[in-house]
C-alpha atoms as a PDB file:
ATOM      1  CA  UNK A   1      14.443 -19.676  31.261  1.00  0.00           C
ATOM      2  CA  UNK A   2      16.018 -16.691  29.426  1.00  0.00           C
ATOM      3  CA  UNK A   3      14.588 -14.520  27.279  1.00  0.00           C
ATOM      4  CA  UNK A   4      17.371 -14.692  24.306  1.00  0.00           C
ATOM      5  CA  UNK A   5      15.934 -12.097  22.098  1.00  0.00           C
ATOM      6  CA  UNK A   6      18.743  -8.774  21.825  1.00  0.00           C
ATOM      7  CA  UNK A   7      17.814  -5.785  24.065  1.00  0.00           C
ATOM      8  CA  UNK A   8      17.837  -2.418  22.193  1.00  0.00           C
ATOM      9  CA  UNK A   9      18.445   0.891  23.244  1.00  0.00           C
ATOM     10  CA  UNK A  10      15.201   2.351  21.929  1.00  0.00           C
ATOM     11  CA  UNK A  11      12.213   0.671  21.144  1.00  0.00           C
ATOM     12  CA  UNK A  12      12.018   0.093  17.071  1.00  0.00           C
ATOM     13  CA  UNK A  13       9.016   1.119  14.576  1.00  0.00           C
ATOM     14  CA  UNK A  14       6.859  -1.784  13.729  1.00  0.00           C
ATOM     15  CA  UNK A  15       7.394  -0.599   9.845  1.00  0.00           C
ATOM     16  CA  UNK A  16      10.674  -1.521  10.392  1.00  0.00           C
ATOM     17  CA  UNK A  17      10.173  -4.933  12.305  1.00  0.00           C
ATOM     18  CA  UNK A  18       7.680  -5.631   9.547  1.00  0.00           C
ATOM     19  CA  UNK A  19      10.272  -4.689   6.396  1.00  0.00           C
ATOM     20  CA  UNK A  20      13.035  -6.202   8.322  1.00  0.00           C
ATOM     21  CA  UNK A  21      10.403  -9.472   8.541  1.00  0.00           C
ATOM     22  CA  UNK A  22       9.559  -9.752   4.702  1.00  0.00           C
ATOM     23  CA  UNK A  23      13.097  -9.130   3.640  1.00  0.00           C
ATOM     24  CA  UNK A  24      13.784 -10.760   0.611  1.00  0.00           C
ATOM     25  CA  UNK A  25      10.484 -11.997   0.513  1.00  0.00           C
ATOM     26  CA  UNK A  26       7.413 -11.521  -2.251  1.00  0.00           C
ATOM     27  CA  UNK A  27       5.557  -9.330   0.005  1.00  0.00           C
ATOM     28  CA  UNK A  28       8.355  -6.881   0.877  1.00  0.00           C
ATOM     29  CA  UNK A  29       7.554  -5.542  -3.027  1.00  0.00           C
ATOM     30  CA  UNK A  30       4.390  -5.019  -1.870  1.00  0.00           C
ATOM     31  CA  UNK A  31       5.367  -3.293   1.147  1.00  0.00           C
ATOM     32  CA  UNK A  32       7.117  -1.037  -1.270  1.00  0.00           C
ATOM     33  CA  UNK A  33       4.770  -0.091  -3.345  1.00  0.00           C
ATOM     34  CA  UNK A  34       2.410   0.918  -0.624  1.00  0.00           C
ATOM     35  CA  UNK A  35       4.383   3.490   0.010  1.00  0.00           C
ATOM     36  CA  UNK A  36       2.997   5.571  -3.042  1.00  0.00           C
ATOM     37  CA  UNK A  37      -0.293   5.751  -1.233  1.00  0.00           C
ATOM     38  CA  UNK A  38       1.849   7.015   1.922  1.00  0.00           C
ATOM     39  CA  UNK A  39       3.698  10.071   0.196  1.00  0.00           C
ATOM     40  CA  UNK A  40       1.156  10.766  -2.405  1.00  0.00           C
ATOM     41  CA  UNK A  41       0.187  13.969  -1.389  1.00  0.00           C
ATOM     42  CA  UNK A  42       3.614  15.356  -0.387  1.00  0.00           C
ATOM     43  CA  UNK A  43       4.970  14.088  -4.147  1.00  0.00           C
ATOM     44  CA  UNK A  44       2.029  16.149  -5.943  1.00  0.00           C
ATOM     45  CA  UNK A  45       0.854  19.069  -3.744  1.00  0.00           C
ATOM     46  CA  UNK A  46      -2.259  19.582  -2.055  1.00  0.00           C
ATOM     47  CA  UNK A  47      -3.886  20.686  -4.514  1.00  0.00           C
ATOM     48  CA  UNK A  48      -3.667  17.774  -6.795  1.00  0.00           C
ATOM     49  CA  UNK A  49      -4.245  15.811  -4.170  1.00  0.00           C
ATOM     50  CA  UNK A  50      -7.033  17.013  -3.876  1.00  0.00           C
ATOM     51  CA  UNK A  51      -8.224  16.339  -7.213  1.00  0.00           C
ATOM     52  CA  UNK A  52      -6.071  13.595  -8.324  1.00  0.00           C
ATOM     53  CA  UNK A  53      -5.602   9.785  -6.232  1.00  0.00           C
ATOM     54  CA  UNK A  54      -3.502   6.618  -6.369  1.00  0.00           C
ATOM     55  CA  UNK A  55      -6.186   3.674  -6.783  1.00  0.00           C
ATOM     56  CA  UNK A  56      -4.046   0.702  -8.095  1.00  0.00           C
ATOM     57  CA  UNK A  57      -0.673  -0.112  -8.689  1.00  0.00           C
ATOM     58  CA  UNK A  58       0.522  -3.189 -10.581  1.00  0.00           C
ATOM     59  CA  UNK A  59       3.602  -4.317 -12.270  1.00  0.00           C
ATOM     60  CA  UNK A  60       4.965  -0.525 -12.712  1.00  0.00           C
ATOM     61  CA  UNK A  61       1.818   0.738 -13.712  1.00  0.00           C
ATOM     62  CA  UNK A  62       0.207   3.208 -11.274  1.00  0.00           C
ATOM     63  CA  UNK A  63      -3.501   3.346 -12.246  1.00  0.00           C
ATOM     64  CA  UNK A  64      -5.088   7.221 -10.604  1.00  0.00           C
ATOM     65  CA  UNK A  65      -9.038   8.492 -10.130  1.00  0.00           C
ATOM     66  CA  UNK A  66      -8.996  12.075 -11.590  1.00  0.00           C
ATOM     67  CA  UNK A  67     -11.918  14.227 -10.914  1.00  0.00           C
ATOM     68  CA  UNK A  68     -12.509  16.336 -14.246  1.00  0.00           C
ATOM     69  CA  UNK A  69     -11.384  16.298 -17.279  1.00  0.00           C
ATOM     70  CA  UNK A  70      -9.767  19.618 -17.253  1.00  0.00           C
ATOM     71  CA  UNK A  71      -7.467  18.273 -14.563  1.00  0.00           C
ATOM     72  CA  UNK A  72      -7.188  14.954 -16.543  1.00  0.00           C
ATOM     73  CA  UNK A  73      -5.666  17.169 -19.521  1.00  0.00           C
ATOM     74  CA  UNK A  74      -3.557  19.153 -17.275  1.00  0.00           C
ATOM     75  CA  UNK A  75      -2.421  15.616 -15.307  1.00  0.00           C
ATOM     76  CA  UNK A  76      -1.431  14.094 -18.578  1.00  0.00           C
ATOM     77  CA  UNK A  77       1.373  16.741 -19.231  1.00  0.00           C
ATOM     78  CA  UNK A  78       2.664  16.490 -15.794  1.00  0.00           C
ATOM     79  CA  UNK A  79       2.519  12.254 -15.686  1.00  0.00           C
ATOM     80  CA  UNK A  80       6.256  12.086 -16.255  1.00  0.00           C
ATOM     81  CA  UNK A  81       7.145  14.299 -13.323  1.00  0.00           C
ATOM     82  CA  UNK A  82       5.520  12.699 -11.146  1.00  0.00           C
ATOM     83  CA  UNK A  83       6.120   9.425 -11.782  1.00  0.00           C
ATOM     84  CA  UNK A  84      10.459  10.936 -11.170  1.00  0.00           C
ATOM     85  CA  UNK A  85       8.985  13.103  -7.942  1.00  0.00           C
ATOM     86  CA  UNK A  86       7.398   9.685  -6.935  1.00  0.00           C
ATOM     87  CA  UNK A  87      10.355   7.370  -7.085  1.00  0.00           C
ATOM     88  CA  UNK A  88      12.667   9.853  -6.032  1.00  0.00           C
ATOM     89  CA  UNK A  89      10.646   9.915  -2.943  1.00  0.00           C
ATOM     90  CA  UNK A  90      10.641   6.128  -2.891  1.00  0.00           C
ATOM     91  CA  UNK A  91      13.972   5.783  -3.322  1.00  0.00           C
ATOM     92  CA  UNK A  92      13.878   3.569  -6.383  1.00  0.00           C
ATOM     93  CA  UNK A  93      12.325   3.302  -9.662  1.00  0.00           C
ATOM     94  CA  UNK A  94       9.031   1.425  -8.617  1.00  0.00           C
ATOM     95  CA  UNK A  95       6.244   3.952 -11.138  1.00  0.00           C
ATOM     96  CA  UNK A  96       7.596   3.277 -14.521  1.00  0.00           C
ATOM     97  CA  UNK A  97       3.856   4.977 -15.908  1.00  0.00           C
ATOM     98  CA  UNK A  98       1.313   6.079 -15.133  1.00  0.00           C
ATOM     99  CA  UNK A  99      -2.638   5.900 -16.194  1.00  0.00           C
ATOM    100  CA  UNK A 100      -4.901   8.407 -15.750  1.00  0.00           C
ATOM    101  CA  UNK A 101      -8.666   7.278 -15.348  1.00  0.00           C
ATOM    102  CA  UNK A 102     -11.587   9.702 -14.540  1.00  0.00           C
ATOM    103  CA  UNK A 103     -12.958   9.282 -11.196  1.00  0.00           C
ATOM    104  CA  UNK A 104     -14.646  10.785  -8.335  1.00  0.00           C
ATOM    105  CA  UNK A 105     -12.747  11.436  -4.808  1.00  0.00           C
ATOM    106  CA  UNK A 106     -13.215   9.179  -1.797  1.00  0.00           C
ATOM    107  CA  UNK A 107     -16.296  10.645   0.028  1.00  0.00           C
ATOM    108  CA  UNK A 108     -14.261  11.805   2.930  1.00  0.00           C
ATOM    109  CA  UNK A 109     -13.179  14.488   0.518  1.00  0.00           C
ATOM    110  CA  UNK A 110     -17.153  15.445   0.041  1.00  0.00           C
ATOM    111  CA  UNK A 111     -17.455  15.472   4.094  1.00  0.00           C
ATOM    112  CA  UNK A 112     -18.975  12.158   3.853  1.00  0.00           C
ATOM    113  CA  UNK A 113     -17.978   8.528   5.868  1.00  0.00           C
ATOM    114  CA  UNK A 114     -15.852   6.517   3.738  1.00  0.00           C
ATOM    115  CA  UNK A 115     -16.843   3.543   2.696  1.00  0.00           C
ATOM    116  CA  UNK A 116     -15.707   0.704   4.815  1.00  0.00           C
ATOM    117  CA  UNK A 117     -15.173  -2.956   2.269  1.00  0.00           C
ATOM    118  CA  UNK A 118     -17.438  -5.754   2.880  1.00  0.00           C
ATOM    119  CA  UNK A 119     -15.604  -8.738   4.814  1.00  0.00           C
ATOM    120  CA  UNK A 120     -16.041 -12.160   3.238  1.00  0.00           C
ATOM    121  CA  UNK A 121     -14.882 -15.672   4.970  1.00  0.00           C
ATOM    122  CA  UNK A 122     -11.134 -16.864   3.800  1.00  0.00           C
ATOM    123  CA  UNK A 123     -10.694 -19.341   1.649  1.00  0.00           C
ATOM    124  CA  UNK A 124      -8.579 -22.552   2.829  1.00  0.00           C
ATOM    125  CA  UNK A 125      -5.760 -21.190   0.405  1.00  0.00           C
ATOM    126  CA  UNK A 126      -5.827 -18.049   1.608  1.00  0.00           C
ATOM    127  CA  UNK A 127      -5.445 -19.090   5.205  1.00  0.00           C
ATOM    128  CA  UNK A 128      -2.500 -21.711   3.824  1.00  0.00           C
ATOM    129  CA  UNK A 129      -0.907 -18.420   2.123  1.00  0.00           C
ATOM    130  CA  UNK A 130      -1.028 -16.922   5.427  1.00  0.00           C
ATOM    131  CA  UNK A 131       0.360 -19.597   7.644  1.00  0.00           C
ATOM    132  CA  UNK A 132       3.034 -20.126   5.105  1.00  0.00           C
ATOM    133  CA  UNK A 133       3.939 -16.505   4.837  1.00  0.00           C
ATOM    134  CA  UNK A 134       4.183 -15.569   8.576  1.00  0.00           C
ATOM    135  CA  UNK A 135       5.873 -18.932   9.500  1.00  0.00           C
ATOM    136  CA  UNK A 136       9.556 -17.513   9.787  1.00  0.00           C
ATOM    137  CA  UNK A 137       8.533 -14.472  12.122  1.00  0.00           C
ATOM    138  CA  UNK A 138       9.717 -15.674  15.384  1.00  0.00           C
ATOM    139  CA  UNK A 139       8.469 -13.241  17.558  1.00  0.00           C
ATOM    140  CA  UNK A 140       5.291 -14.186  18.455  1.00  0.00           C
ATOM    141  CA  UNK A 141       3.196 -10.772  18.581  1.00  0.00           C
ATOM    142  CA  UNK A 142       5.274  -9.490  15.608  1.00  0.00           C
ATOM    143  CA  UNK A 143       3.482 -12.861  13.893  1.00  0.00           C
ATOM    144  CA  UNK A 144       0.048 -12.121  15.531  1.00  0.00           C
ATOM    145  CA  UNK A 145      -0.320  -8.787  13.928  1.00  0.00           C
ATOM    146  CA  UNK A 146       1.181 -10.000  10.862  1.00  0.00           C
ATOM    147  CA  UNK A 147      -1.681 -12.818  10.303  1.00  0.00           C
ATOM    148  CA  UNK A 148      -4.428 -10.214  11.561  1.00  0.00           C
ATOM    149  CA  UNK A 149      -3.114  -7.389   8.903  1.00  0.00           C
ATOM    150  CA  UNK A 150      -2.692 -10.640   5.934  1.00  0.00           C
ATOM    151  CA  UNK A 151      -6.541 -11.957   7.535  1.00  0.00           C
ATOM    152  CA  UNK A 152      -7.899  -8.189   7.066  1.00  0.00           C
ATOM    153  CA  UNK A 153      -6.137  -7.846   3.348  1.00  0.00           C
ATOM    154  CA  UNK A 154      -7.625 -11.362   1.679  1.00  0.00           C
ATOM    155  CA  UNK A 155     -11.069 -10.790   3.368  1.00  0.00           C
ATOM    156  CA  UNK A 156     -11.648  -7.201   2.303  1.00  0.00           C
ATOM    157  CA  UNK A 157     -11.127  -8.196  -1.491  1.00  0.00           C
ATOM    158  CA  UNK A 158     -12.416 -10.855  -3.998  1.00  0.00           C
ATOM    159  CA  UNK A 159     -11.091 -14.124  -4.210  1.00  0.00           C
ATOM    160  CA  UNK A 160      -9.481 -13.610  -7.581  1.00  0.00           C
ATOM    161  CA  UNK A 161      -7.407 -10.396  -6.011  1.00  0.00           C
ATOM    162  CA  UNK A 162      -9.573  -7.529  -7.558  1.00  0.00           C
END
């Protein structure tokens, strides 16, 4: 029995296995988009970081937790600029605008343990979603980890995807 998988030179980043995987597929846009979360903090500085995070994108619409409203004033007149710094960093136009929402910073900022989501059973759907969604990945492990990651995503929010 051979093993008819393509040898490589050098062993290949499972970012790109995954992207390579969802290709053309629903959940390579979401793939993209976490990517904001990713180079958040190089796109606005530290110091905004520090004051200033990413807590939901949807449909072009990049919803982020500020922690005063000083900084919420001064945010709002630089919303524009980042949205450009942010896509220029993505390499496309994915932030088309942005909301600003006061918020406090994840307790890791504060020196405390983040808080870890509450894990609730699938649903049948969710597990059909699944199956359906990692049944052209051919390498086995590649699918493994894919159905563990997809598993840990639908049971660490709500059924109705909030």
């Amino acid at each position: 029995m051979t093993d008819r998988r393509k040898k490589s030179a050098k062993p290949q980043a499972i970012a790109s296995l995954i992207a390579g995987a969802f290709r053309g597929k629903p959940l390579e846009r979401r793939l993209e988009e976490a990517k904001i979360w990713q180079i958040w903090d190089r796109a606005v500085g530290s110091q905004l970081a520090s004051k200033a995070k990413p807590t939901r994108f949807n449909s072009g619409l990049l919803t982020v937790a500020v922690s005063s409203a000083p900084w919420m004033q001064q945010l709002n007149f630089m919303k524009r600029d980042i949205a450009q710094r942010l896509n220029q960093m993505l390499g496309k136009e994915l932030v088309r605008e942005i909301y600003l929402k006061p918020g406090r910073q994840a307790k890791a900022d504060q020196g405390e343990r983040p808080h870890r989501p509450v894990r609730r059973e699938l649903t049948r759907e969710e597990h059909e979603k699944i199956a359906q969604a990692s049944q052209s990945i051919r390498d086995e492990e590649l699918r493994q980890a894919f159905v563990r990651l997809m598993e840990i995503h639908y049971s660490t929010e709500t059924p109705d995807g909030k």
